[in-house]
Protein backbone atom coordinates (compact mmCIF):
# COMPACT_ATOMS: atom_id res chain seq x y z
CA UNK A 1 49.28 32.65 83.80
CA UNK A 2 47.98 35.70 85.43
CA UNK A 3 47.61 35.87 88.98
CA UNK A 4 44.42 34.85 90.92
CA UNK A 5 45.42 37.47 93.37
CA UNK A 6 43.79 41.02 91.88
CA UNK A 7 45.83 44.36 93.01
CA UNK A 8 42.97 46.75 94.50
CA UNK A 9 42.38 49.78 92.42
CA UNK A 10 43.68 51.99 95.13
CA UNK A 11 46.94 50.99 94.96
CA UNK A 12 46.92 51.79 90.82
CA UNK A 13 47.03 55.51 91.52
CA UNK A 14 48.99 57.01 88.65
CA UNK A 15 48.49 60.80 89.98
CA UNK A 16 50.88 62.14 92.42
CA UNK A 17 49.15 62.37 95.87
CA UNK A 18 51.16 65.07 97.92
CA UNK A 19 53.94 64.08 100.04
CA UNK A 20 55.88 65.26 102.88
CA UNK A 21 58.15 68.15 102.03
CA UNK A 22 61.84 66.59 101.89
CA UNK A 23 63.22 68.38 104.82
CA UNK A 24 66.79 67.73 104.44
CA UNK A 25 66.73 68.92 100.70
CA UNK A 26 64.92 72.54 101.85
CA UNK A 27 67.60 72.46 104.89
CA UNK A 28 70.73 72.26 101.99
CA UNK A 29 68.88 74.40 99.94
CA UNK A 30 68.52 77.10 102.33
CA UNK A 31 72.45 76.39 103.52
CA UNK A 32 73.29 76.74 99.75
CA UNK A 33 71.97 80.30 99.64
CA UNK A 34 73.38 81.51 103.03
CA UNK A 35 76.86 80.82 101.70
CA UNK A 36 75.99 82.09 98.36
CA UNK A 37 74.75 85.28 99.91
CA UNK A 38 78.14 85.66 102.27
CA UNK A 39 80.56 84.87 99.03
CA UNK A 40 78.56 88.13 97.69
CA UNK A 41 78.95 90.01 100.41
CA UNK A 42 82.94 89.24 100.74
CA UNK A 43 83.33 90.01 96.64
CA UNK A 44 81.46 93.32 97.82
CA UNK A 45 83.89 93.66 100.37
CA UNK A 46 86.98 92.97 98.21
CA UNK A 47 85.83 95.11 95.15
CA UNK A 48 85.96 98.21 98.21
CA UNK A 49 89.08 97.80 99.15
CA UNK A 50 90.74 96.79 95.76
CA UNK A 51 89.15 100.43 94.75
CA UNK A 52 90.69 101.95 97.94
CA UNK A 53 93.97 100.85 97.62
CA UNK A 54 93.72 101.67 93.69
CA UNK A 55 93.02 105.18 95.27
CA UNK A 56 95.67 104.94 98.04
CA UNK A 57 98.31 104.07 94.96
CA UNK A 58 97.33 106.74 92.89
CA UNK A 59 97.42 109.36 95.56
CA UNK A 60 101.04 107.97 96.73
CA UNK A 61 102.29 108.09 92.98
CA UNK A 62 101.09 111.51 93.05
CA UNK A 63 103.17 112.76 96.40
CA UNK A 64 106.47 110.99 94.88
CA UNK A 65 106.03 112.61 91.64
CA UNK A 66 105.17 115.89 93.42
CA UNK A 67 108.44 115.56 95.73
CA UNK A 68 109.93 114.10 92.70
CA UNK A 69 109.59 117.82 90.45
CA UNK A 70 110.39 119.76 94.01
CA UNK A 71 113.87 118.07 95.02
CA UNK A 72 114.49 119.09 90.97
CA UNK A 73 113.59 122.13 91.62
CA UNK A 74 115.28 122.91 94.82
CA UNK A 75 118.50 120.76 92.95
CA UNK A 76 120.85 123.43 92.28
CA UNK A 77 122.08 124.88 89.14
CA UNK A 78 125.29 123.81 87.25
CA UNK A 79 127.93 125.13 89.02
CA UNK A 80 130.84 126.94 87.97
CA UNK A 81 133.44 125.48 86.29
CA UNK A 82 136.02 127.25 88.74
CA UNK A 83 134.08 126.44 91.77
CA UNK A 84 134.16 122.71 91.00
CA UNK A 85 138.04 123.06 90.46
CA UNK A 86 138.63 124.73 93.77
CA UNK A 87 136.62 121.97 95.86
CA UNK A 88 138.23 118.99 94.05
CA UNK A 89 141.71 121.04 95.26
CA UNK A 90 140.43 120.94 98.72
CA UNK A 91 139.64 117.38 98.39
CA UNK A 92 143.39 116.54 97.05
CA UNK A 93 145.02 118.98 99.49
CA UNK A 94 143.58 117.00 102.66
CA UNK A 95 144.19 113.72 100.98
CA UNK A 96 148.35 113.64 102.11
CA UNK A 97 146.91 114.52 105.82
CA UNK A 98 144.79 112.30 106.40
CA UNK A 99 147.14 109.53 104.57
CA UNK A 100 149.87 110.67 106.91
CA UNK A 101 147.32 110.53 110.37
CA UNK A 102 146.55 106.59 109.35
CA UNK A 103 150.40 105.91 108.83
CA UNK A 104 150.51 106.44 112.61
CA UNK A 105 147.37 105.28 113.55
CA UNK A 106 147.25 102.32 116.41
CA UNK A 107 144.36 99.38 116.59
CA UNK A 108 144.11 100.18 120.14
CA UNK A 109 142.86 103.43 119.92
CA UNK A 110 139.24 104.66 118.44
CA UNK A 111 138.61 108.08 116.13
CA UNK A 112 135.85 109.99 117.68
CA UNK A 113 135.96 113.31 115.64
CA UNK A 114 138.23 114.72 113.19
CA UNK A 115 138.10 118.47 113.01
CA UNK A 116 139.87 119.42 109.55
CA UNK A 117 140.20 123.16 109.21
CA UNK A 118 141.83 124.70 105.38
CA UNK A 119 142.61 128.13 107.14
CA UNK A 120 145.07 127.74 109.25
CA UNK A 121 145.87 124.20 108.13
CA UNK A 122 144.08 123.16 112.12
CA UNK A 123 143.53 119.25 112.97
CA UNK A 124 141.68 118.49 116.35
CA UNK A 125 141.32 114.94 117.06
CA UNK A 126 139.00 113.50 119.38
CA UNK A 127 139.50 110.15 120.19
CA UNK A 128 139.42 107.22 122.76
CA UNK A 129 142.14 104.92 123.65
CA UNK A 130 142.68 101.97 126.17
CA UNK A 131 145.00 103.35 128.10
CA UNK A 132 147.06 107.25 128.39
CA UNK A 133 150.24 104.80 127.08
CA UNK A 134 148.15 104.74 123.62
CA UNK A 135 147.62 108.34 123.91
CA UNK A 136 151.05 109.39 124.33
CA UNK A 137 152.48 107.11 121.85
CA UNK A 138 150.34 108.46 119.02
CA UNK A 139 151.41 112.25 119.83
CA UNK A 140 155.13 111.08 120.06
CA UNK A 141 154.60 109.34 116.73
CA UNK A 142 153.10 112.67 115.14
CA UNK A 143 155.31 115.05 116.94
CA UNK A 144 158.39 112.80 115.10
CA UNK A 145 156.72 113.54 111.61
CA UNK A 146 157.18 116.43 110.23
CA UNK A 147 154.27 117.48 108.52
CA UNK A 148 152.58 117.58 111.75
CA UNK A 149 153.84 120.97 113.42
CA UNK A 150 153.26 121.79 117.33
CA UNK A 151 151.12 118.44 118.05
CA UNK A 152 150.19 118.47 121.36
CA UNK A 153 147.16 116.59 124.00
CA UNK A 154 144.62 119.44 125.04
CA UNK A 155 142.77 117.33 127.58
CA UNK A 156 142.18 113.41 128.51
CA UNK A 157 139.45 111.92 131.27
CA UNK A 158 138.88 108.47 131.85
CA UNK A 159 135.42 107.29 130.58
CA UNK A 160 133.35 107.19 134.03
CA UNK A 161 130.50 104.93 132.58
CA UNK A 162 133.26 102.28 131.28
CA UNK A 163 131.79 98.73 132.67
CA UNK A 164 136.14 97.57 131.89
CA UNK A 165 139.12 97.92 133.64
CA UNK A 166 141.42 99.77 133.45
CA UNK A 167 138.66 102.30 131.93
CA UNK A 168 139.76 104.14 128.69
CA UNK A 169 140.68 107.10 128.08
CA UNK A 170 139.10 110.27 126.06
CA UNK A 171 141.51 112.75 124.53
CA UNK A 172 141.62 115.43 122.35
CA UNK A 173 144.67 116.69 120.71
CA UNK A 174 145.46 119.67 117.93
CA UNK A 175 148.04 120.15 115.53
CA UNK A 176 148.83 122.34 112.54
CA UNK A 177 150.07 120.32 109.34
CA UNK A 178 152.42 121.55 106.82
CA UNK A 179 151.21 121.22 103.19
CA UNK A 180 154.65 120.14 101.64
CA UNK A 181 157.16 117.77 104.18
């Protein structure tokens, strides 16, 4: 059984009346595109400087390739057969010298320049030691070989800015080596 109680026609309104705009939805809406907008802007942005370092690279493989063709060209030419040979003798003919130098070398002293000269068959050694004992026991120990000729110390100093003690010594000795003992 139906209802005694009648619904007034007003409330039977099957039209949309308007209603207040749904504020939160326009706020999300409006967030939506703001972040939408900056995600453009930073794919912009990224696009730039993907084609600027695309441009970077390209000019950087061009300056190696460039340097690349000059160092070929500035390479030298094949050299001669009996230039090669006389170098390589060079090589060999210091080889015994400098085998003979470490035979007598001492852990207490320190190689600060070697001065190899062909002509003349010259060695200068510069070199630092802890004490002018060191010193004089490496000369005695070349002057007793004899491929070594006329060794002898040219100068020492102590070293002045030496925080140790006893400071070291800097000397600097010459010789002339024979080729064959």
């Amino acid at each position: 059984m139906l209802s005694r109680r009648r619904l007034p026609l007003s409330r039977l309104d099957f039209q949309a009346t308007g209603r207040r705009s749904p504020w939160l939805g326009l706020l999300l809406c409006a967030l939506a595109a703001a972040v939408l907008l900056d995600q453009i802007a930073r794919w912009q942005l990224a696009a730039e400087q993907g084609r600027a370092l695309q441009t970077e690279a390209a000019r950087v493989a061009a300056l190696q390739q460039r340097l690349a063709h000059q160092q070929a060209a500035a390479q030298p030419a094949p050299r001669d057969p009996r230039l090669l040979a006389a170098q390589a003798k060079q090589a060999l003919a210091l080889s015994p010298v400098l085998a003979a130098l470490e035979s007598h070398w001492q852990p207490r002293l320190a190689l600060l320049k070697l001065d190899l000269s062909l002509e003349g068959n010259q060695l200068a050694l510069s070199l630092e030691a802890r004490s002018l004992d060191d010193v004089l026991a490496l000369l005695a120990a070349l002057a007793s070989d004899a491929r070594f000729v006329q060794p002898k110390l040219l100068s020492y100093a102590s070293k002045q800015d030496a925080s140790v003690s006893p400071k070291p010594i800097q000397a600097t000795l010459e010789m002339r080596w024979e080729t064959a003992p």
